[in-house]
Protein backbone atom coordinates (compact mmCIF):
# COMPACT_ATOMS: atom_id res chain seq x y z
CA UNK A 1 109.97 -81.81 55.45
CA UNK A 2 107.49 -84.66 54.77
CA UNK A 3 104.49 -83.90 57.22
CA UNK A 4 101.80 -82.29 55.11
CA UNK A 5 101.33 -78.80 55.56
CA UNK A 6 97.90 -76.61 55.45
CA UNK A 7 97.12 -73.84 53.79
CA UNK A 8 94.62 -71.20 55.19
CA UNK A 9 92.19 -68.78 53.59
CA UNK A 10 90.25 -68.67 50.39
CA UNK A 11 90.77 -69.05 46.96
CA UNK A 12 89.12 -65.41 46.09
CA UNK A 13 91.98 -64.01 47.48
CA UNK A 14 94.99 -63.15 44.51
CA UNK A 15 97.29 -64.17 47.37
CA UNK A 16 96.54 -67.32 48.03
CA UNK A 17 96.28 -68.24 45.21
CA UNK A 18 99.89 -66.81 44.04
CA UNK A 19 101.15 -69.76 47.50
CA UNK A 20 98.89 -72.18 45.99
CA UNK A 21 100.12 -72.08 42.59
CA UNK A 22 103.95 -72.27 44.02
CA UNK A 23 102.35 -75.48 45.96
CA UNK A 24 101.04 -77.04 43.14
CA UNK A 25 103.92 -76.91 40.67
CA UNK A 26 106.02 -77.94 43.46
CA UNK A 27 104.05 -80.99 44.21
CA UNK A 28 104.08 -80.11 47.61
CA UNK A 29 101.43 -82.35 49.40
CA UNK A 30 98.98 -80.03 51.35
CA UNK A 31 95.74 -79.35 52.61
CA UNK A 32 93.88 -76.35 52.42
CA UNK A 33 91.92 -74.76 55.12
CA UNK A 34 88.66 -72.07 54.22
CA UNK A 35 89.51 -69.16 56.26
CA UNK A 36 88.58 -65.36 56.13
CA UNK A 37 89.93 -62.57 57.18
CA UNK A 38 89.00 -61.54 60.83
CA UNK A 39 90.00 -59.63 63.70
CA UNK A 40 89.13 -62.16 65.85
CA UNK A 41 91.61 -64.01 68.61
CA UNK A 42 91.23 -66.72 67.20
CA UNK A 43 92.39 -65.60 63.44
CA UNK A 44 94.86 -63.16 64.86
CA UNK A 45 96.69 -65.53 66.98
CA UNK A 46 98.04 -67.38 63.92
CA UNK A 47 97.92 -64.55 61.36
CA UNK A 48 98.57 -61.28 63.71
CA UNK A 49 97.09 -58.72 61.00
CA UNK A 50 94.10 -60.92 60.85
CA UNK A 51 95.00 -61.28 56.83
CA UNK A 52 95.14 -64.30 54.86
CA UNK A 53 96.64 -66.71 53.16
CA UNK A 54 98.59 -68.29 56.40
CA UNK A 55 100.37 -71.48 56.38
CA UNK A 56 100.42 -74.28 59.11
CA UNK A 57 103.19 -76.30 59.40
CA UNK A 58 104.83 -78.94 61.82
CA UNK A 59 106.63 -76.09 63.51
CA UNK A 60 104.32 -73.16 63.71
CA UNK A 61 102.42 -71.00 61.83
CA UNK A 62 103.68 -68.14 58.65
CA UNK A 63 101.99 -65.35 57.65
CA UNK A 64 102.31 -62.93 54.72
CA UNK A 65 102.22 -64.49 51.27
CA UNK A 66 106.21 -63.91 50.54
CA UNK A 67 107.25 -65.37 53.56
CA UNK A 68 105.41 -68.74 52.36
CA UNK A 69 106.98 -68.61 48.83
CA UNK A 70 110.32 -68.44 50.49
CA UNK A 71 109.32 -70.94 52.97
CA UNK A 72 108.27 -73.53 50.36
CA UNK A 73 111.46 -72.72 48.14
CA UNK A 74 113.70 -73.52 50.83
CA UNK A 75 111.87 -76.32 52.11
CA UNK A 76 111.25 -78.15 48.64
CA UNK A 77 113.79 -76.55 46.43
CA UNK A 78 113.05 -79.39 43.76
CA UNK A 79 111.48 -78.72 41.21
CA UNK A 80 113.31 -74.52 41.87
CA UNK A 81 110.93 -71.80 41.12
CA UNK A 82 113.69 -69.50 41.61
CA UNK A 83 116.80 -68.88 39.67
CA UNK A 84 120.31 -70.76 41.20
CA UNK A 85 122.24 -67.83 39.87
CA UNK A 86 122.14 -65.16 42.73
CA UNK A 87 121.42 -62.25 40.51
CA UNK A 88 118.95 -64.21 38.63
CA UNK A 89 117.04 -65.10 41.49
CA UNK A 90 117.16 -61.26 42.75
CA UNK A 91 115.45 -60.03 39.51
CA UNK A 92 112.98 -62.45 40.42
CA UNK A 93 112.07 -61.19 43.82
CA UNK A 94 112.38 -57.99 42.19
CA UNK A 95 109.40 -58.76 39.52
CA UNK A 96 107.84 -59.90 42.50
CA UNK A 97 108.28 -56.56 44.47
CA UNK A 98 107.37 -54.82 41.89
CA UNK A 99 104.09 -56.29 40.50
CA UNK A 100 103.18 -56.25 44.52
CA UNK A 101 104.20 -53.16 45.81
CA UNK A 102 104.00 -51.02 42.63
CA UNK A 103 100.99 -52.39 41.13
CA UNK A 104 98.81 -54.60 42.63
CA UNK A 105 98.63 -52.76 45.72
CA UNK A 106 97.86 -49.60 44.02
CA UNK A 107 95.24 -50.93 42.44
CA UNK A 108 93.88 -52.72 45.31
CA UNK A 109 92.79 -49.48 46.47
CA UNK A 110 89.85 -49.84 43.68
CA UNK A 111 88.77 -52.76 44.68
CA UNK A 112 85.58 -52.19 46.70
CA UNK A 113 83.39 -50.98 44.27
CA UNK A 114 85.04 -52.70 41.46
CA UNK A 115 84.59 -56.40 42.91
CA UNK A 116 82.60 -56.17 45.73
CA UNK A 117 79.36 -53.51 45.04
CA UNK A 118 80.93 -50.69 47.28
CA UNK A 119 81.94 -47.43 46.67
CA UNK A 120 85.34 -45.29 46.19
CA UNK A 121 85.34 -42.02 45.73
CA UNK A 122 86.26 -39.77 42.84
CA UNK A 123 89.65 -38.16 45.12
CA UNK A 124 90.19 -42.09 45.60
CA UNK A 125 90.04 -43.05 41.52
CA UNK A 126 91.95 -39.96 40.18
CA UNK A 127 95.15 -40.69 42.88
CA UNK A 128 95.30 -44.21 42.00
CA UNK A 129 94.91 -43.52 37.85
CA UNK A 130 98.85 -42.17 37.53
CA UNK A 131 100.09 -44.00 40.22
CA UNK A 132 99.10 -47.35 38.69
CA UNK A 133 99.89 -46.22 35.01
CA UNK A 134 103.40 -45.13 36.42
CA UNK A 135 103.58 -49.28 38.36
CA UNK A 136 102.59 -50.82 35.27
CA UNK A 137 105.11 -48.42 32.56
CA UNK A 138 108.10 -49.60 35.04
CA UNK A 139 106.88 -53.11 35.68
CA UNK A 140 106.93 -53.38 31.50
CA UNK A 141 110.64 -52.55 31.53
CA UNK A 142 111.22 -55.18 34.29
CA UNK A 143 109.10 -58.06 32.52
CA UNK A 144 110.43 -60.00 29.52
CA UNK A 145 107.48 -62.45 28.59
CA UNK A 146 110.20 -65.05 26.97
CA UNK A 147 107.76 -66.30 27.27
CA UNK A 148 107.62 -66.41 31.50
CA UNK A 149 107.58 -63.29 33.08
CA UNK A 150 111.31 -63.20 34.10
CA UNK A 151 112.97 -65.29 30.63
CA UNK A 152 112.66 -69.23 29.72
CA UNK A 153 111.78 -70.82 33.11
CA UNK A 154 108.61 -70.35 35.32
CA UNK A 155 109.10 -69.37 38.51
CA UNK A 156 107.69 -67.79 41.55
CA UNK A 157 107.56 -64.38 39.46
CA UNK A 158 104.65 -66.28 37.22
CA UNK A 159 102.43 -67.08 39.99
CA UNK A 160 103.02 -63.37 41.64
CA UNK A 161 102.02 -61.73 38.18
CA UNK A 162 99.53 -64.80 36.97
CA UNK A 163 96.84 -64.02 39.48
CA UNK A 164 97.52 -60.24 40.44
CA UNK A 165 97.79 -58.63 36.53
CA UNK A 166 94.24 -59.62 35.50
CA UNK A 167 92.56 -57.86 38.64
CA UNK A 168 94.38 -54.78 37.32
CA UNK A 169 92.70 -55.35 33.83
CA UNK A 170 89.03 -56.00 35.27
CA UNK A 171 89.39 -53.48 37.89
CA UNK A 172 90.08 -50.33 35.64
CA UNK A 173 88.37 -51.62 32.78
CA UNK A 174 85.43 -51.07 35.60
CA UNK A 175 86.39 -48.32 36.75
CA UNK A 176 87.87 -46.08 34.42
CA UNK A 177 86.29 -47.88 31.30
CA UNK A 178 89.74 -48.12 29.85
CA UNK A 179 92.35 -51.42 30.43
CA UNK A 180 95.20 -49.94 31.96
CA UNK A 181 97.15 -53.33 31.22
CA UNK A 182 96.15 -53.60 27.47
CA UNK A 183 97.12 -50.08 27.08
CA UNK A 184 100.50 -50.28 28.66
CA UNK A 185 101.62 -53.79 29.08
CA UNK A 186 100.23 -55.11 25.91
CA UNK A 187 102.34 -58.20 26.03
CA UNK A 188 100.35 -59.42 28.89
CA UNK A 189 97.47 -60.65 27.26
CA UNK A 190 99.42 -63.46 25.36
CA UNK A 191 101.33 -64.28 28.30
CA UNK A 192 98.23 -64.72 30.78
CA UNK A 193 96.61 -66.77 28.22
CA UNK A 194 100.02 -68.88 28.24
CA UNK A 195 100.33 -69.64 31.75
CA UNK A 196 96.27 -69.75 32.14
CA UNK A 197 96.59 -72.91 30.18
CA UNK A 198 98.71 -74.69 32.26
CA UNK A 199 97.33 -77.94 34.58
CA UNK A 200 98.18 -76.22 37.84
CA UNK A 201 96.55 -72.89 37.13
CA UNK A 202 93.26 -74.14 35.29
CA UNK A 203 92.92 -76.02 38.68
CA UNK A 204 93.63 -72.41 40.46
CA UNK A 205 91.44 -70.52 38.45
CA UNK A 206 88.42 -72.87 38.66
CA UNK A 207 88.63 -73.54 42.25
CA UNK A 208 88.86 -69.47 42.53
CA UNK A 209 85.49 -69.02 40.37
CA UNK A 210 83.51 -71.37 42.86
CA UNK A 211 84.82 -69.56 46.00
CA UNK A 212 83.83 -66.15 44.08
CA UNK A 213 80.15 -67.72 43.39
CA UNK A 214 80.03 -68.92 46.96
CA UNK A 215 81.58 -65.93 48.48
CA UNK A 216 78.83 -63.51 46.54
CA UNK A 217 76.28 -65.98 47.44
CA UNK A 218 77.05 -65.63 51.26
CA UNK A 219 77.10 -61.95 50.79
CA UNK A 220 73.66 -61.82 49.55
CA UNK A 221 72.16 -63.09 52.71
């Protein structure tokens, strides 16, 4: 596939930016497209939950944030983010999964009044506290940080865990006034700062701060 594809959403969002990472150390030419979530017709006709990122391509528009990494894999498997070996590559989704499912989404739920000046309540913040201590213990037998999150390579699993682990660290350190992910995945820090320093993600991560600044700034009005 050579026509350029576009990217949709905004670079606040910890999923976009895990697509536009994979993008980027692909060299996959694309464009990127400012769009927030909505339940408009408009925005739910090409994302149907109204979410973002979303990808256009030649053939149609993908939603859902995994669904794109697999999409761009397949599509540009040079350089691979993902393991040949068929194991290999399953432990990968499987950091992915995990980090996701067991971790970032759990502490997603803090979110509101951590990041964005609302409120949670106290039932809210003592559910999530073991929940996301008991994602993070598991996710620290799953993670190797040798030194990329799955063993020697970076892959897919690195720009999954590169933007979502530090919202778990800012988020609790806010919330609880403790950091969940010093305390239990003390390895992280190193490896953030690793991957942090890499072309691709400084260009992530500063194009993220501006949306944040312009994102607050909107919110203000």
């Amino acid at each position: 596939m050579t026509t350029p594809i576009t990217l949709c959403g905004f670079a606040v969002s910890n999923y976009y930016n895990k697509v536009k990472l994979s993008l980027l150390e692909k060299g996959v030419p694309f464009s990127e497209a400012v769009v927030y979530p909505s339940q408009s017709e408009e925005m739910l006709s090409e994302s149907p939950m109204g979410k973002v990122p979303f990808l256009r391509t030649p053939k149609g528009v993908l939603s859902e944030s995994q669904v794109l990494t697999e999409f761009i894999e397949d599509n540009w498997p040079e350089p691979p983010l993902y393991p040949r070996d068929p194991y290999a590559r399953a432990r990968c989704r499987e950091l992915i999964e995990h980090v996701e499912l067991h971790v970032e989404l759990v502490a997603r739920r803090l979110y509101r009044e951590a990041f964005f000046g609302g409120k949670v309540s106290e039932e809210t913040k003592a559910e999530v506290a073991p929940l996301l201590e008991k994602g993070l213990r598991s996710y620290a037998r799953l993670a190797r940080f040798a030194p990329f999150i799955g063993g020697d390579t970076f892959t897919h699993a690195d720009c999954a865990a590169w933007v979502h682990l530090p919202l778990v660290s800012q988020c609790t350190r806010k919330i609880y006034g403790r950091d969940f992910l010093d305390e239990l995945l003390p390895q992280a820090r190193t490896y953030l700062k690793t991957i942090g320093e890499r072309p691709h993600a400084q260009r992530v991560n500063e194009d993220r701060k501006a949306a944040m600044e312009a994102y607050m700034a909107k919110a203000k009005k």
